[in-house]
PDB file of N, CA and C in Angstrom:
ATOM      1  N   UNK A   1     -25.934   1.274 -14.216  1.00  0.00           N
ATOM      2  CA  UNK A   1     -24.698   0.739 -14.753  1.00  0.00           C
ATOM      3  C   UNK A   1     -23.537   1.506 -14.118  1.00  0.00           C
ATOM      4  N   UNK A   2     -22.582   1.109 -13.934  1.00  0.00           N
ATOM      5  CA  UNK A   2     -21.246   1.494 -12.617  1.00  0.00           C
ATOM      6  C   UNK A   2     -20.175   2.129 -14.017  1.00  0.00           C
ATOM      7  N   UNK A   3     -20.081   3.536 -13.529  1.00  0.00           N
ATOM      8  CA  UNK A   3     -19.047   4.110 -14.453  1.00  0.00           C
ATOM      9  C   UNK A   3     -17.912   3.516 -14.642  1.00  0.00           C
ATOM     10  N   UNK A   4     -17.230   3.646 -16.107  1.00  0.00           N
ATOM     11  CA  UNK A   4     -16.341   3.304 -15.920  1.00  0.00           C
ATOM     12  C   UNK A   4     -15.654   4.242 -16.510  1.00  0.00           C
ATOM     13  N   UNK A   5     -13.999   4.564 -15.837  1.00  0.00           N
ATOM     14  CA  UNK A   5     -13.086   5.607 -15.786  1.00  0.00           C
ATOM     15  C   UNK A   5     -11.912   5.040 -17.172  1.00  0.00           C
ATOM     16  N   UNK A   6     -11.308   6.124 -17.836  1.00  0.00           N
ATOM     17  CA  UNK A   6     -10.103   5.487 -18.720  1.00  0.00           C
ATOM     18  C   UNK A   6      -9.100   5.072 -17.860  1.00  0.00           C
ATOM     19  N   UNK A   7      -8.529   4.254 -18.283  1.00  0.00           N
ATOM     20  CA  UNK A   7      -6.912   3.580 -17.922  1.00  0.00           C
ATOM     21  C   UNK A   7      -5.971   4.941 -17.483  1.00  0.00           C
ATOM     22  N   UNK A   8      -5.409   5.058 -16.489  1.00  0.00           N
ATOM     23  CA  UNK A   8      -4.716   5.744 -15.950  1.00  0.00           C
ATOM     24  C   UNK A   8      -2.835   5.901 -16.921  1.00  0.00           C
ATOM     25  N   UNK A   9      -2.411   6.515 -17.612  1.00  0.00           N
ATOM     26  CA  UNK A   9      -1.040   6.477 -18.106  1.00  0.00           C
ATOM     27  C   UNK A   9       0.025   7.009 -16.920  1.00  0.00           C
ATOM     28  N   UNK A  10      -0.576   7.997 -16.104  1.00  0.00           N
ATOM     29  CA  UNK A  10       0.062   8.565 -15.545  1.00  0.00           C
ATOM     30  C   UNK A  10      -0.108   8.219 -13.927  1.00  0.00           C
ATOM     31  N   UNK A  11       0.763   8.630 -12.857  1.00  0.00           N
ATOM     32  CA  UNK A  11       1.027   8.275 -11.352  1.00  0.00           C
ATOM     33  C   UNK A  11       0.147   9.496 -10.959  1.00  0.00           C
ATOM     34  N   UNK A  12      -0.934   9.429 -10.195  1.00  0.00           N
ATOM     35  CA  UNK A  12      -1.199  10.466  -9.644  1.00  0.00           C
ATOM     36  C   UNK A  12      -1.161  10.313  -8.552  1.00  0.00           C
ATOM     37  N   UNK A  13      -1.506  11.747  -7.292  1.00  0.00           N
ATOM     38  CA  UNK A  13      -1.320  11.934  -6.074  1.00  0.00           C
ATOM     39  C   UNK A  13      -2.633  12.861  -5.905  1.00  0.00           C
ATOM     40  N   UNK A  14      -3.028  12.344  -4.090  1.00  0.00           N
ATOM     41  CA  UNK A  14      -4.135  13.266  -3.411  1.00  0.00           C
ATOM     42  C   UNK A  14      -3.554  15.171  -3.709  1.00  0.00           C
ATOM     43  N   UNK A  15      -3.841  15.864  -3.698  1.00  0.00           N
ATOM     44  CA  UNK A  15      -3.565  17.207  -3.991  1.00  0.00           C
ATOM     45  C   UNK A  15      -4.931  18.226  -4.180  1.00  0.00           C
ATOM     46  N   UNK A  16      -5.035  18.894  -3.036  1.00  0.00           N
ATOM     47  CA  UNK A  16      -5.803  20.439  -2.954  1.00  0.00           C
ATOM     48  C   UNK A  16      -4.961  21.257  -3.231  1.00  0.00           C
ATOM     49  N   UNK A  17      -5.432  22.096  -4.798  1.00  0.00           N
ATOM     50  CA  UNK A  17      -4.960  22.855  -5.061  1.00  0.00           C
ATOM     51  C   UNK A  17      -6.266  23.554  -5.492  1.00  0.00           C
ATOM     52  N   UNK A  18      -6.265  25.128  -5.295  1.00  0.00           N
ATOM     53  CA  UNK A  18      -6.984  25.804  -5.748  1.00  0.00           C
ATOM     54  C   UNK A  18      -7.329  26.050  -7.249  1.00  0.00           C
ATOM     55  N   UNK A  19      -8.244  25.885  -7.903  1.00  0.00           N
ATOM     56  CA  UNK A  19      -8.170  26.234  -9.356  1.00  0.00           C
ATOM     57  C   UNK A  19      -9.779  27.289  -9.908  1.00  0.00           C
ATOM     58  N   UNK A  20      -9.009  27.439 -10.681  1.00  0.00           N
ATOM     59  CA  UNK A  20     -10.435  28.709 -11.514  1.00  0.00           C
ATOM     60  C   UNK A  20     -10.283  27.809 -13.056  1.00  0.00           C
ATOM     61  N   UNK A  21     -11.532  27.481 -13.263  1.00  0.00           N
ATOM     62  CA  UNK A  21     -11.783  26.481 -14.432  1.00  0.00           C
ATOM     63  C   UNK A  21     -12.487  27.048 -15.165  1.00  0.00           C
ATOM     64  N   UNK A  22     -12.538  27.364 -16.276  1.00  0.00           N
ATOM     65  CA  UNK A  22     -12.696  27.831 -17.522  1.00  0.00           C
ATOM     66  C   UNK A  22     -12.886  27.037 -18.807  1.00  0.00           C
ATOM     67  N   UNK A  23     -14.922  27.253 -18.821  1.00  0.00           N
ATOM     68  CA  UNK A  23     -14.878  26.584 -20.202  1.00  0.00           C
ATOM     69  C   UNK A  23     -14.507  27.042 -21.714  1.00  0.00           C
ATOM     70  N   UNK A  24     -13.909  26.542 -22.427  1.00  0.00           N
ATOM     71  CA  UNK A  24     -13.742  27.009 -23.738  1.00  0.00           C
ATOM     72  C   UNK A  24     -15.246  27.080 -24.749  1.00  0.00           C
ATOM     73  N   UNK A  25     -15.219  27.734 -25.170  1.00  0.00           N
ATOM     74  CA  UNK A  25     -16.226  27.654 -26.150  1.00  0.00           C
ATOM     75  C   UNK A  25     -17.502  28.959 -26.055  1.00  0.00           C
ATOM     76  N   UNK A  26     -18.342  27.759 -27.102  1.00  0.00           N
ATOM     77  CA  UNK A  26     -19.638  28.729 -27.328  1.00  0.00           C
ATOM     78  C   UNK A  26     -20.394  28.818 -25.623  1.00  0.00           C
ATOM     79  N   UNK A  27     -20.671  27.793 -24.958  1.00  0.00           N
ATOM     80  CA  UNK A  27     -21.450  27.575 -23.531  1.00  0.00           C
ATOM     81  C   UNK A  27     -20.092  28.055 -22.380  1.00  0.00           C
ATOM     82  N   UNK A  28     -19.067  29.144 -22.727  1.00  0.00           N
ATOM     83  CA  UNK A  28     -18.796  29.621 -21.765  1.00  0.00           C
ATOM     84  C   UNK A  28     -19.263  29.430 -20.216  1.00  0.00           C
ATOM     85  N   UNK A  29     -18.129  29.056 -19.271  1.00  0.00           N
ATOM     86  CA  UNK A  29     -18.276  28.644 -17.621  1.00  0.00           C
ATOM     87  C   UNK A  29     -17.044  29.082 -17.129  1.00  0.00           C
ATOM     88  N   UNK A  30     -16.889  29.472 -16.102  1.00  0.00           N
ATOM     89  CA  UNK A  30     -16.183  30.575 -15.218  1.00  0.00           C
ATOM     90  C   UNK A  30     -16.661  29.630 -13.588  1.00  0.00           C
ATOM     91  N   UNK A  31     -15.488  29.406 -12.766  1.00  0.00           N
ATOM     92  CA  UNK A  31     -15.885  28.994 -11.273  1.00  0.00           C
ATOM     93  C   UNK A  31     -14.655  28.529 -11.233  1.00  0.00           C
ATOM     94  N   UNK A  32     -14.481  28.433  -9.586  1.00  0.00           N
ATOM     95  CA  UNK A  32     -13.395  28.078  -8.638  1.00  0.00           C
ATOM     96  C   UNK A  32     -13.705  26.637  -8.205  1.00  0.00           C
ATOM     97  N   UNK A  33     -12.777  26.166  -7.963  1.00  0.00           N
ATOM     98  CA  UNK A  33     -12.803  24.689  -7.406  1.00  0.00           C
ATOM     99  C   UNK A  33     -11.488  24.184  -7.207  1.00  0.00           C
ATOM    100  N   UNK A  34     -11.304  23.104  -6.322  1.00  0.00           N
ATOM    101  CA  UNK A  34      -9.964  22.328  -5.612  1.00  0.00           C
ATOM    102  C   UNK A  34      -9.997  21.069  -6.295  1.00  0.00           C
ATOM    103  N   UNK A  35      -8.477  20.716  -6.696  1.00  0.00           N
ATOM    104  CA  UNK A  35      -8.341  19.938  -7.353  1.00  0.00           C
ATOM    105  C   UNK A  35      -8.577  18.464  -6.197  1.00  0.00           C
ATOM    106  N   UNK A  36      -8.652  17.368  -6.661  1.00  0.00           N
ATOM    107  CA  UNK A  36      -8.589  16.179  -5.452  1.00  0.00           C
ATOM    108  C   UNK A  36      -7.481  15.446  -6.259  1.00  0.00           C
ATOM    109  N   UNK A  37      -7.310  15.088  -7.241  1.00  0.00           N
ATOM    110  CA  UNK A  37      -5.954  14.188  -7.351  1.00  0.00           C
ATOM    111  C   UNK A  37      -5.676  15.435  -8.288  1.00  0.00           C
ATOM    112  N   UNK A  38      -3.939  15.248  -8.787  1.00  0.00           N
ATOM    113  CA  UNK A  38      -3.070  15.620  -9.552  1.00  0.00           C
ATOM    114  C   UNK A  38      -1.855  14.790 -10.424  1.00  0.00           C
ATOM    115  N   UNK A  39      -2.057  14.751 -11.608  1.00  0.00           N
ATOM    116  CA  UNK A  39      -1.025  13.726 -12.149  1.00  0.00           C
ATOM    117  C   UNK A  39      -0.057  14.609 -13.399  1.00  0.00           C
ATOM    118  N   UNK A  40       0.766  14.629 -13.598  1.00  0.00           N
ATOM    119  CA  UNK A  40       1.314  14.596 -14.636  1.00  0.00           C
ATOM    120  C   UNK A  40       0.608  15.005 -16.119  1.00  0.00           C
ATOM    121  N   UNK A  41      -0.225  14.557 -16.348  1.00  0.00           N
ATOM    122  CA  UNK A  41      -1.253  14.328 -17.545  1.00  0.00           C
ATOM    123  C   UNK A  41      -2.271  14.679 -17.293  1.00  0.00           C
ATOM    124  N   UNK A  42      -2.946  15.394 -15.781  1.00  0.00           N
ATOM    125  CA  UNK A  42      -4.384  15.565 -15.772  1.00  0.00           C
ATOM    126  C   UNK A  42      -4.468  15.696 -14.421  1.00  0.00           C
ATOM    127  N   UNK A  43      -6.154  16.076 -14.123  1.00  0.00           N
ATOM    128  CA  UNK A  43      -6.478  16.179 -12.675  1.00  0.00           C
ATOM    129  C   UNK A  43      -8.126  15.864 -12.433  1.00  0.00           C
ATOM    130  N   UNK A  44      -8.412  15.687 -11.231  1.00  0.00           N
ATOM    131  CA  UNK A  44      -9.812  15.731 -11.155  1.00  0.00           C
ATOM    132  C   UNK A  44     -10.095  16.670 -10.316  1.00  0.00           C
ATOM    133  N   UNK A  45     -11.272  16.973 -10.194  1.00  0.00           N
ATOM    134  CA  UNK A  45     -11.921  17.998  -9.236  1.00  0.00           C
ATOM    135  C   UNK A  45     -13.151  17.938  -8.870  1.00  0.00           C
ATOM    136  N   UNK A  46     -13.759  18.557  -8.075  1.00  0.00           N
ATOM    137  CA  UNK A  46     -15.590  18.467  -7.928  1.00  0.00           C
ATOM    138  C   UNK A  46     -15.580  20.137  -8.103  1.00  0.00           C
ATOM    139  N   UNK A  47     -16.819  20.008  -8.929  1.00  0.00           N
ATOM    140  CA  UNK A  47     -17.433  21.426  -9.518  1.00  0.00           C
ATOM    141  C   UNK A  47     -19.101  21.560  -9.561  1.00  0.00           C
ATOM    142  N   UNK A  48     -19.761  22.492  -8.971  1.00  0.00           N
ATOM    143  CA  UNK A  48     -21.006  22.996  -8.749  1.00  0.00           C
ATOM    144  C   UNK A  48     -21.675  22.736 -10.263  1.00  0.00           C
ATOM    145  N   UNK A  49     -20.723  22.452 -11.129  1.00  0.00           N
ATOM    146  CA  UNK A  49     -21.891  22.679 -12.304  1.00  0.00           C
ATOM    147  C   UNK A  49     -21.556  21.533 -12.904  1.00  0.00           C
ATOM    148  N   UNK A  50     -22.150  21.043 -14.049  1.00  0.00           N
ATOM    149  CA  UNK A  50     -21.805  20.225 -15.294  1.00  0.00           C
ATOM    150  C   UNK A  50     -20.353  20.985 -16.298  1.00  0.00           C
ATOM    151  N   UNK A  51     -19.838  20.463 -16.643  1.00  0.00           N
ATOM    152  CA  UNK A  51     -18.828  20.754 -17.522  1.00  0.00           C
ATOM    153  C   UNK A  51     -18.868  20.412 -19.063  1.00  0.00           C
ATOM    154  N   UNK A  52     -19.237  18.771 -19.022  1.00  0.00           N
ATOM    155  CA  UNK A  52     -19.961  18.408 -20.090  1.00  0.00           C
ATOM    156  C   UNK A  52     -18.932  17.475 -20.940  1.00  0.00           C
ATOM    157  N   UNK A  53     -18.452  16.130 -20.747  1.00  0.00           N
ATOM    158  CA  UNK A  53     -17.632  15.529 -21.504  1.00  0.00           C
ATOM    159  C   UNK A  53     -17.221  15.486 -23.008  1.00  0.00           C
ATOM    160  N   UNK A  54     -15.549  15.357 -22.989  1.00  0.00           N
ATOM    161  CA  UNK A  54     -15.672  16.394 -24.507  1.00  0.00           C
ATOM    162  C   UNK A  54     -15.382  17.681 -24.183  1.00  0.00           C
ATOM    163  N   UNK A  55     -15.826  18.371 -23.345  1.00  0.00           N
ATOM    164  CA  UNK A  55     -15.717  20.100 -23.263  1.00  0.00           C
ATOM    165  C   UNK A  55     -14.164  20.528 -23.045  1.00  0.00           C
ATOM    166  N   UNK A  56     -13.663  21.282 -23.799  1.00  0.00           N
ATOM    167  CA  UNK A  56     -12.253  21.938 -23.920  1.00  0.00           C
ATOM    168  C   UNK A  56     -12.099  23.331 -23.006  1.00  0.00           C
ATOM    169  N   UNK A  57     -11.212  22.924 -21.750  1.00  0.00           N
ATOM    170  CA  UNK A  57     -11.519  23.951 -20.654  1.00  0.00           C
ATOM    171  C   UNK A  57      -9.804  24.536 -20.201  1.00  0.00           C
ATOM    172  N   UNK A  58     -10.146  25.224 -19.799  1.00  0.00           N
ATOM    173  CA  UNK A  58      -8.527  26.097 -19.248  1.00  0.00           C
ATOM    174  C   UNK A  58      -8.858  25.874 -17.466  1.00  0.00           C
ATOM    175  N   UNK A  59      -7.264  25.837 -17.057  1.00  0.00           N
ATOM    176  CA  UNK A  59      -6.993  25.505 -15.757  1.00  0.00           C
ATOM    177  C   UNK A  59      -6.168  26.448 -15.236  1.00  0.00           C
ATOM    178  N   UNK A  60      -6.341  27.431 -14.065  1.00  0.00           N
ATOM    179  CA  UNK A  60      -5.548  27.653 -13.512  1.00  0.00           C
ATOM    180  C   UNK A  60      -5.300  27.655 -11.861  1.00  0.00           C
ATOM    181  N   UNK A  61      -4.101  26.753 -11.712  1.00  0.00           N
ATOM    182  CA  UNK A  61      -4.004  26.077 -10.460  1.00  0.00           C
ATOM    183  C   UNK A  61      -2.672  26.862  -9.705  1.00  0.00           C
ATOM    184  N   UNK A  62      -3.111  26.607  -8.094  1.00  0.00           N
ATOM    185  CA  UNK A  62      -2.296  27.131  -7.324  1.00  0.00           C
ATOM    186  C   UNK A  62      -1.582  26.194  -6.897  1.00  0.00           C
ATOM    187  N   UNK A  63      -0.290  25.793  -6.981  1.00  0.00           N
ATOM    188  CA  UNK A  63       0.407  24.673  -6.380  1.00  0.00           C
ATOM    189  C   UNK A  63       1.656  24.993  -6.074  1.00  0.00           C
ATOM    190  N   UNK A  64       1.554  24.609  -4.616  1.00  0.00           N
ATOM    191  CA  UNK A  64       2.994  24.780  -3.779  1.00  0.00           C
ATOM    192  C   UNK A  64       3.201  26.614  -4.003  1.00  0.00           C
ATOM    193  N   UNK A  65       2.173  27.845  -4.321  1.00  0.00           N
ATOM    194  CA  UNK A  65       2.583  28.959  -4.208  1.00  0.00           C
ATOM    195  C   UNK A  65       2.837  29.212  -5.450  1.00  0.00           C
ATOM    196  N   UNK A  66       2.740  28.360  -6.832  1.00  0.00           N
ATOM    197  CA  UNK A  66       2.655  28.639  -8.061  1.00  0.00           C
ATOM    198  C   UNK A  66       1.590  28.232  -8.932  1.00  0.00           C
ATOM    199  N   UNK A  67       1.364  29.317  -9.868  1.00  0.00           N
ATOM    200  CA  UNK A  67       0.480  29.055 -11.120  1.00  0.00           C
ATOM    201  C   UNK A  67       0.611  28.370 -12.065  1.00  0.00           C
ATOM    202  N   UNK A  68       0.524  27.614 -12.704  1.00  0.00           N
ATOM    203  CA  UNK A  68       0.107  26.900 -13.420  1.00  0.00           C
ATOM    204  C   UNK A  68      -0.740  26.527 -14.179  1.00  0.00           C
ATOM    205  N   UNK A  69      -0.868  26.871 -15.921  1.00  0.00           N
ATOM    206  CA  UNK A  69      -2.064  27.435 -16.667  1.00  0.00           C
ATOM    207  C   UNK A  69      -2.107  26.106 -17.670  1.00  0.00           C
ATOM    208  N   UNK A  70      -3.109  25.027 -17.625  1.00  0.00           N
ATOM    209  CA  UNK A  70      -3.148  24.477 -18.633  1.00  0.00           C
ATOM    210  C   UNK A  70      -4.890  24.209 -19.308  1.00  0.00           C
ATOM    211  N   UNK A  71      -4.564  23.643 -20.588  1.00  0.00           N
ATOM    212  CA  UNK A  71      -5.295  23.665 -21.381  1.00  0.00           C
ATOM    213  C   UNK A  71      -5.813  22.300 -21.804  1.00  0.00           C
ATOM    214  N   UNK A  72      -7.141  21.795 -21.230  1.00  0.00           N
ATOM    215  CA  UNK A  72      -7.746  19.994 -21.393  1.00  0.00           C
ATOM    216  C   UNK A  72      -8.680  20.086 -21.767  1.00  0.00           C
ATOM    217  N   UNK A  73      -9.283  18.691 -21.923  1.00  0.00           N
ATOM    218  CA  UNK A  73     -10.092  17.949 -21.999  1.00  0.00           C
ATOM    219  C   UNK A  73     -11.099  17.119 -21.231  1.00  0.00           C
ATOM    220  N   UNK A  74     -12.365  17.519 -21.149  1.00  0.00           N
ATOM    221  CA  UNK A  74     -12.804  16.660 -19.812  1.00  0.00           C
ATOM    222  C   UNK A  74     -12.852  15.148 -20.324  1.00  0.00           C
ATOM    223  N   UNK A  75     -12.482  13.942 -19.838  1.00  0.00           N
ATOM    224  CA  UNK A  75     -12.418  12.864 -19.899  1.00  0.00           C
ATOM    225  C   UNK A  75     -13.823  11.926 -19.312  1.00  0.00           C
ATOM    226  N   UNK A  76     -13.969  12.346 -18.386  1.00  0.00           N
ATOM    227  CA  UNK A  76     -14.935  11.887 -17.494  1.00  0.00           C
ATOM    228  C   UNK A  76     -15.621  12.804 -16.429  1.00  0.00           C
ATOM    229  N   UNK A  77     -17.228  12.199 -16.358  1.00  0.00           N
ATOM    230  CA  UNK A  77     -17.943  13.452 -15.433  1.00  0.00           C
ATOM    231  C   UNK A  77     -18.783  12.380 -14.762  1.00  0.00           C
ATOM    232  N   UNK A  78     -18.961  12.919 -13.627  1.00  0.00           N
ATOM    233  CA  UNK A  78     -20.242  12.024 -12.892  1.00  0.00           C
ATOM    234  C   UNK A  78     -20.903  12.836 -11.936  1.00  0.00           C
ATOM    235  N   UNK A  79     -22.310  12.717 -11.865  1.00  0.00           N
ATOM    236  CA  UNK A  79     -23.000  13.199 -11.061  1.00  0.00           C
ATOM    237  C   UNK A  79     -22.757  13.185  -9.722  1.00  0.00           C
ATOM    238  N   UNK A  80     -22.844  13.854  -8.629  1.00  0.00           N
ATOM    239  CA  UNK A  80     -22.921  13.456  -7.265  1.00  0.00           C
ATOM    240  C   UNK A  80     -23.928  13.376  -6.690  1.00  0.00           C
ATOM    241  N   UNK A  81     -24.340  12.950  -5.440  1.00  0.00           N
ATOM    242  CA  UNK A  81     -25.459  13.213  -4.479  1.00  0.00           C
ATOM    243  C   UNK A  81     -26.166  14.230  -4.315  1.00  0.00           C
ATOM    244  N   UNK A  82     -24.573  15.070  -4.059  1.00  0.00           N
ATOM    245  CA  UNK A  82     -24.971  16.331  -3.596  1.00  0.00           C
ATOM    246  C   UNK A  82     -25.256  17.612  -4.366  1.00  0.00           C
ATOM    247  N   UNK A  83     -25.576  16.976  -5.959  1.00  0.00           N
ATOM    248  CA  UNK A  83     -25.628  18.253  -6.639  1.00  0.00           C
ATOM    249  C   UNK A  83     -24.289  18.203  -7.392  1.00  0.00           C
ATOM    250  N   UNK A  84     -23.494  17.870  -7.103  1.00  0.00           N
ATOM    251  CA  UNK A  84     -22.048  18.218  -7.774  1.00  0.00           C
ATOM    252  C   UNK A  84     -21.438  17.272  -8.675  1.00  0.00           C
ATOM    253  N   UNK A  85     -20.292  17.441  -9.455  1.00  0.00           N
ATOM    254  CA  UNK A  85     -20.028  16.666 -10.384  1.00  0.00           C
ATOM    255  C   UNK A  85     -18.618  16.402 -10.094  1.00  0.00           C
ATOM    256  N   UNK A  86     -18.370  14.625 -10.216  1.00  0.00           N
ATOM    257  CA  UNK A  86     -16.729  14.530 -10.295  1.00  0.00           C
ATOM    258  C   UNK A  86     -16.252  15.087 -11.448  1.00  0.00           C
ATOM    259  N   UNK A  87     -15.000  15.766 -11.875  1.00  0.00           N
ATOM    260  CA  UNK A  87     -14.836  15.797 -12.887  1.00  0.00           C
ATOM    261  C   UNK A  87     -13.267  15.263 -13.179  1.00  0.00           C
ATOM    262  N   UNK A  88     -12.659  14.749 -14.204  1.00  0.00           N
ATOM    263  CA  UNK A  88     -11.425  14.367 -15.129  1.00  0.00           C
ATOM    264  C   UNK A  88     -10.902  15.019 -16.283  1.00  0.00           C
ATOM    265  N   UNK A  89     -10.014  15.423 -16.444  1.00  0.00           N
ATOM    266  CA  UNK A  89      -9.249  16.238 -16.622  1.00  0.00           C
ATOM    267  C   UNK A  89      -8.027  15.146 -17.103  1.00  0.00           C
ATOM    268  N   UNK A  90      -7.517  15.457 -18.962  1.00  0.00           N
ATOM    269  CA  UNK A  90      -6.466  15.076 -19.449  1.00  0.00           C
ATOM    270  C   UNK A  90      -5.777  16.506 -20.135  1.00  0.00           C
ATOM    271  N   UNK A  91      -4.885  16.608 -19.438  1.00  0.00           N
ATOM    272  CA  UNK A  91      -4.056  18.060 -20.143  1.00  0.00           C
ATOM    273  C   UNK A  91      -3.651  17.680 -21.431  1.00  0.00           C
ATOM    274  N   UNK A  92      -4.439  18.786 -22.577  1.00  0.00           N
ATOM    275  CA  UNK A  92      -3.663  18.442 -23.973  1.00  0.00           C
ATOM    276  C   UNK A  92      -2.351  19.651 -23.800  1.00  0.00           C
ATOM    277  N   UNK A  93      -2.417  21.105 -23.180  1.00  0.00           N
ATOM    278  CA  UNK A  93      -1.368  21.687 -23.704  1.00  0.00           C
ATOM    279  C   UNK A  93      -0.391  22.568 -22.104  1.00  0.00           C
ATOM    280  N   UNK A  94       0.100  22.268 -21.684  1.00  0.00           N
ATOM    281  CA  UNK A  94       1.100  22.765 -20.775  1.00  0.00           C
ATOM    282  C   UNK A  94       2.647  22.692 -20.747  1.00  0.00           C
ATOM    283  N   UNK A  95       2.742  24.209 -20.356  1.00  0.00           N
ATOM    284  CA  UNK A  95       3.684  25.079 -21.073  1.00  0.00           C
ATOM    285  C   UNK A  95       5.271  24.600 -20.463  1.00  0.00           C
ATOM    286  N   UNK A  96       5.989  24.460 -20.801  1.00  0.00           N
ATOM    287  CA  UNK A  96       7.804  23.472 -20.307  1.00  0.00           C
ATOM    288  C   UNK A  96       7.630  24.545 -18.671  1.00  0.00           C
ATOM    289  N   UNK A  97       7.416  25.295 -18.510  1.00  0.00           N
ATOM    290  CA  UNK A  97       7.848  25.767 -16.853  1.00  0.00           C
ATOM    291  C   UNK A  97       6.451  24.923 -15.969  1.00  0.00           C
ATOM    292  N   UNK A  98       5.256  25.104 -16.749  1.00  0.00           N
ATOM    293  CA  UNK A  98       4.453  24.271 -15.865  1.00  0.00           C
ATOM    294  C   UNK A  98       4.453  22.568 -15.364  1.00  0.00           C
ATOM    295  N   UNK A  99       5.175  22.326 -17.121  1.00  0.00           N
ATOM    296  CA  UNK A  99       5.516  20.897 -16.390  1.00  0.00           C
ATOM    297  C   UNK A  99       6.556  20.749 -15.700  1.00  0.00           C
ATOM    298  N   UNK A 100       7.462  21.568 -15.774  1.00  0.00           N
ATOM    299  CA  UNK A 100       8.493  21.300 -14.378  1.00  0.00           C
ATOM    300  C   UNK A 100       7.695  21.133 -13.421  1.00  0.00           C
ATOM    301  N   UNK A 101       6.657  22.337 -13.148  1.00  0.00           N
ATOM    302  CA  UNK A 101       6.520  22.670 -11.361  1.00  0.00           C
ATOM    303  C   UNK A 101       5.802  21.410 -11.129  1.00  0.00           C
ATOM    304  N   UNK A 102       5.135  20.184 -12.150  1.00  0.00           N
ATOM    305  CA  UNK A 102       4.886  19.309 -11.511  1.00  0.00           C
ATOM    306  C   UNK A 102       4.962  17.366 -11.516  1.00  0.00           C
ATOM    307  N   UNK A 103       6.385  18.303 -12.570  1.00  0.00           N
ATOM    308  CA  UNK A 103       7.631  17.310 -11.973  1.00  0.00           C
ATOM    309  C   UNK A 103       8.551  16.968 -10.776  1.00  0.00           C
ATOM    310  N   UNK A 104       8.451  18.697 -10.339  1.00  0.00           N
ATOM    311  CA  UNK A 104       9.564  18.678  -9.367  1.00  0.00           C
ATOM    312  C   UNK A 104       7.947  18.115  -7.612  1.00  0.00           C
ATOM    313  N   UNK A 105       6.740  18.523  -8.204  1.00  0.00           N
ATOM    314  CA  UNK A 105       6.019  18.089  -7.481  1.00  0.00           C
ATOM    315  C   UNK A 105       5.696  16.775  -7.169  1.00  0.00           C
ATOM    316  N   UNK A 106       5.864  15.740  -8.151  1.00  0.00           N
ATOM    317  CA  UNK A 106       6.080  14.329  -8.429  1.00  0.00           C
ATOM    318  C   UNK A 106       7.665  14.200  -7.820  1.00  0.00           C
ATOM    319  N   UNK A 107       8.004  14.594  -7.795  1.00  0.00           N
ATOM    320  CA  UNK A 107      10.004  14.699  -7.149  1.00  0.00           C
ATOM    321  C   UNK A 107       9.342  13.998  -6.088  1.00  0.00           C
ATOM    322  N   UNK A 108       8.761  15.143  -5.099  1.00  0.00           N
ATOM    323  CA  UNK A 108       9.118  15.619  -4.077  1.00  0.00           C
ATOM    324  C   UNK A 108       7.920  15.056  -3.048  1.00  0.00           C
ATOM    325  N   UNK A 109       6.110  14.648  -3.706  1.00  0.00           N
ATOM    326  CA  UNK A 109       5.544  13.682  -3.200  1.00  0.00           C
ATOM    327  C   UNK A 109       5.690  12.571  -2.424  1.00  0.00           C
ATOM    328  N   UNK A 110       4.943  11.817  -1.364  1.00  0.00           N
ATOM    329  CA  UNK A 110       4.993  10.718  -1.079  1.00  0.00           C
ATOM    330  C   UNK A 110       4.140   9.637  -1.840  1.00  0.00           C
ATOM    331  N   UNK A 111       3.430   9.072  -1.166  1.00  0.00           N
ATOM    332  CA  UNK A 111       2.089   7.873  -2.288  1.00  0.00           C
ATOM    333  C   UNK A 111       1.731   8.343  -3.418  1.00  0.00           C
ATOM    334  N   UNK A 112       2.100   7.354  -4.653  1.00  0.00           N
ATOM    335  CA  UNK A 112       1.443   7.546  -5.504  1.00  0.00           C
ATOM    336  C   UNK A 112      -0.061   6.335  -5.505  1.00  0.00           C
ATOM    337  N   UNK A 113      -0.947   7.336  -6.053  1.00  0.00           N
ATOM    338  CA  UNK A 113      -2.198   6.273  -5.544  1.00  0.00           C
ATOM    339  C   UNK A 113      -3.050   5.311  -6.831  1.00  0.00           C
ATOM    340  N   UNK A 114      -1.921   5.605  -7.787  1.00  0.00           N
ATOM    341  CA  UNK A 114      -2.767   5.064  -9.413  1.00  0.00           C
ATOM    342  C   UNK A 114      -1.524   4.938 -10.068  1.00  0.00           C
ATOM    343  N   UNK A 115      -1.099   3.930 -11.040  1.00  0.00           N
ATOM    344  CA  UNK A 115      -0.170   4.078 -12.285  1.00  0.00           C
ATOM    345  C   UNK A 115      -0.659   3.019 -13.357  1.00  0.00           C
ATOM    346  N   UNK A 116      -1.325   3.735 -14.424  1.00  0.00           N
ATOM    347  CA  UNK A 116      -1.193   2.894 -15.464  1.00  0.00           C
ATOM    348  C   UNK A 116      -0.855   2.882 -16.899  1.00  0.00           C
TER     349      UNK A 116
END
């Protein structure tokens, strides 16, 4: 059966950004990974491990030379080929300077590749 992804609220864009992802909880997870899109409201990434949908995780991303610490929800996960997992990402809590830096990153973008 062919996954299906939630409705997009937000414009996102292609974006490698470095991140260290952090699970919340009792099943504690710790690892690095690059973001592949970036939106406003969320991000995806590929990660060596399961995360586990539902799972409440901390983000911290390198973008444009700044940090950026937020606090989500995985939305969606999918297996890969290769061992690895897509993962989705809806930010429940980021802090008024982080959403500037990616407002002014939405500024300052070209293609947006999703809006819904």
């Amino acid at each position: 059966m062919p996954m299906t992804y939630p409705t997009r609220r937000f414009p996102r864009i292609r974006s490698e950004n470095a991140i260290l992802v952090k699970r919340l909880g009792p099943e504690d997870h710790e690892g690095f990974a690059k973001t592949r899109t970036l939106s406003p409201g969320g991000c995806s990434f590929v990660n060596s491990e399961s995360m586990g949908e539902g799972s409440v995780i901390e983000l911290l991303m390198n973008v444009h030379g700044q940090v950026i610490r937020a606090v989500g929800r995985v939305i969606y996960e999918s297996a890969r080929e290769d061992g690895a997992y897509d993962i989705g990402v809806e930010f429940g809590s980021l802090g008024t300077q982080d959403r500037a830096i990616l407002e002014r990153l939405f500024g300052s973008e070209g293609t947006v590749l999703s809006r819904g």
